[in-house]
C-alpha atoms as a PDB file:
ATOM      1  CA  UNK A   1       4.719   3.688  -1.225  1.00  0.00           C
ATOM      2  CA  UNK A   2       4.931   4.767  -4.654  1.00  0.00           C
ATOM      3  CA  UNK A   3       7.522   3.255  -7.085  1.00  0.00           C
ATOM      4  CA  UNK A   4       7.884   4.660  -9.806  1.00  0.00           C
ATOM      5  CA  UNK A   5       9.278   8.511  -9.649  1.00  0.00           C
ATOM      6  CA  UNK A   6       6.282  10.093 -11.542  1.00  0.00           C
ATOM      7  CA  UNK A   7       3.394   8.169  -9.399  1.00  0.00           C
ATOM      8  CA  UNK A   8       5.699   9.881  -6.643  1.00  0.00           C
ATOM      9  CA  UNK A   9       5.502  13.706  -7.937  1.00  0.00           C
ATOM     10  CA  UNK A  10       1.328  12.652  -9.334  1.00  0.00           C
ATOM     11  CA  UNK A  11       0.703  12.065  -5.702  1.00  0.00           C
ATOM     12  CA  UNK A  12       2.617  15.385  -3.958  1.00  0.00           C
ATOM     13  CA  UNK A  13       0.820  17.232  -6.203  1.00  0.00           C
ATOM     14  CA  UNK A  14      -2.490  16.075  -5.958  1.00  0.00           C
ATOM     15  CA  UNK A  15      -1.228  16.709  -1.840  1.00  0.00           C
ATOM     16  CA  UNK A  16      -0.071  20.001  -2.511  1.00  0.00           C
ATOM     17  CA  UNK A  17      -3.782  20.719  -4.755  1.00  0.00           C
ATOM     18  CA  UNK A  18      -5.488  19.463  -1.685  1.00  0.00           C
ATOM     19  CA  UNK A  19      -4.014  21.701   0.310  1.00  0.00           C
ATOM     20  CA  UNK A  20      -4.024  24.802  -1.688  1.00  0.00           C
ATOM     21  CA  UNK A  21       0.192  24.472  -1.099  1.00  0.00           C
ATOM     22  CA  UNK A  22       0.776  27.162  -4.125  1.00  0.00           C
ATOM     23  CA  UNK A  23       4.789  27.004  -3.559  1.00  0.00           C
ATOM     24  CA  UNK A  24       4.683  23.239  -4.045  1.00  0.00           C
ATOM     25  CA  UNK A  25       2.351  23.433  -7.103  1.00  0.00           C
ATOM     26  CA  UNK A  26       4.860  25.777  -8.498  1.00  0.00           C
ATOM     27  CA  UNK A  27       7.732  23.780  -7.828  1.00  0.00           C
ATOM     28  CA  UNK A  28       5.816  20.480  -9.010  1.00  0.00           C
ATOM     29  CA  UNK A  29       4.386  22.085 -12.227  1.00  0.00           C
ATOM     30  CA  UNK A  30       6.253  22.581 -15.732  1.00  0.00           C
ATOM     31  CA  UNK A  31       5.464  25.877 -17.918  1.00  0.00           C
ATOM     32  CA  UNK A  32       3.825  23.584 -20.136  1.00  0.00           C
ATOM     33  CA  UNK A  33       1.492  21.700 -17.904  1.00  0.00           C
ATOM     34  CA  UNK A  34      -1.672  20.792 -19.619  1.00  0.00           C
ATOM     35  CA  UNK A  35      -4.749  19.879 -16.857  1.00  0.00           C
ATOM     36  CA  UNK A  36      -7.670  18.179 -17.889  1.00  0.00           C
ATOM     37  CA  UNK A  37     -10.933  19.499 -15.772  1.00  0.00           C
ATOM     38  CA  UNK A  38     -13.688  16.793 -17.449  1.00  0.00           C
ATOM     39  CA  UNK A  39     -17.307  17.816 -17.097  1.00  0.00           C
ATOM     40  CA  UNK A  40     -19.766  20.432 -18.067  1.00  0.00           C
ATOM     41  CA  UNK A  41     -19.515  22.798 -16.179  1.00  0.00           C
ATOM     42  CA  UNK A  42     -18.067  26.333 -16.231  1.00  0.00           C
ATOM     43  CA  UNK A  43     -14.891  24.877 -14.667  1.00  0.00           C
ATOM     44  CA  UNK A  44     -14.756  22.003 -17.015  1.00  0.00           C
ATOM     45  CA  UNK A  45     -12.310  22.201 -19.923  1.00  0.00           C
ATOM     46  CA  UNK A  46      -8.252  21.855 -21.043  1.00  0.00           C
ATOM     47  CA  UNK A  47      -6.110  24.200 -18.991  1.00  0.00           C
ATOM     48  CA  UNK A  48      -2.658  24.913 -20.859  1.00  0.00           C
ATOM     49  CA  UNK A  49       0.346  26.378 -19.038  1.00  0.00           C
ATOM     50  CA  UNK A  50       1.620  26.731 -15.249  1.00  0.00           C
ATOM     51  CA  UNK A  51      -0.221  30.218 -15.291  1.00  0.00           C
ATOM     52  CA  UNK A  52      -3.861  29.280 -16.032  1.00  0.00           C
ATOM     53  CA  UNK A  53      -3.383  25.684 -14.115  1.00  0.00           C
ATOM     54  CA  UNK A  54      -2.823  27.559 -10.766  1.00  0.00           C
ATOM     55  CA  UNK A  55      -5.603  29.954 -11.934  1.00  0.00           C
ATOM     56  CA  UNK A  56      -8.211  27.110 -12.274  1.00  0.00           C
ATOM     57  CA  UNK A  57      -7.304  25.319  -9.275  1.00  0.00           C
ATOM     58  CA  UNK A  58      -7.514  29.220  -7.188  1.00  0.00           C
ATOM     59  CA  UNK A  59     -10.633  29.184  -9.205  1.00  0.00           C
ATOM     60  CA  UNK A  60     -12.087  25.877  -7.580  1.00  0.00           C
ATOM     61  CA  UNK A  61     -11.287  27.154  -3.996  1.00  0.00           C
ATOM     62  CA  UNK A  62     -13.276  30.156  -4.221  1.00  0.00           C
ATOM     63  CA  UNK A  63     -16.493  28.837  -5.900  1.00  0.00           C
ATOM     64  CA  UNK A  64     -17.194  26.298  -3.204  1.00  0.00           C
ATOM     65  CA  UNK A  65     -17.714  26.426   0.434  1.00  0.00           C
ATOM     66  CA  UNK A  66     -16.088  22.907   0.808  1.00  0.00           C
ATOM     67  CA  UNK A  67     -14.191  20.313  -1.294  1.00  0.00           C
ATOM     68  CA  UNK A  68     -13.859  16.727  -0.989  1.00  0.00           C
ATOM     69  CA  UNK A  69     -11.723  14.379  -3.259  1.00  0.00           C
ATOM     70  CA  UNK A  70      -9.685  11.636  -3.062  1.00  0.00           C
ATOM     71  CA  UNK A  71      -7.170  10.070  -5.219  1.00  0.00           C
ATOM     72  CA  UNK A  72      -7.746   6.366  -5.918  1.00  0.00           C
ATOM     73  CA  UNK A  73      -5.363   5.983  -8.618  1.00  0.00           C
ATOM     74  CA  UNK A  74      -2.030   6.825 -10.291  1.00  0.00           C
ATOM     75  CA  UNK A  75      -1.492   5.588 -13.690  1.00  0.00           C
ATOM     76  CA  UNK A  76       2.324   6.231 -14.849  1.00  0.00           C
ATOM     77  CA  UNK A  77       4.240   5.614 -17.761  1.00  0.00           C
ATOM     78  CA  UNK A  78       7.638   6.384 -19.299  1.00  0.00           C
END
């Protein structure tokens, strides 16, 4: 059980990613969200913004057939 109230909201949205659950990303997400993709590839970068968040997670869902991931970790801080 999570305790501390941003390892709670951390984990319903990685939840809500998982299960492509747009009204909870938009309830869970700021206008100023900044996502961090790392990697090379095309979908790899800094995403700035509620807007093109949603649009590179939508993004991730329709370039693959399937998607597996699994969060390990939540690292919080005040």
């Amino acid at each position: 059980m999570p305790s501390h109230p941003h390892e709670k909201v951390a984990r319903a949205l990685w939840k809500a990613v998982s299960a492509a659950d747009l009204p909870t990303l938009e309830r869970l997400t700021t206008d100023d969200i900044t996502w961090h993709a790392t990697g090379r590839g095309r979908r790899s970068g800094v995403f700035r913004g509620r807007e093109a968040v949603l649009d590179h997670l939508a993004g991730l869902g329709e370039d693959a057939d399937s998607f597996t991931s699994s969060l390990e970790d939540v690292l919080v801080g005040d």
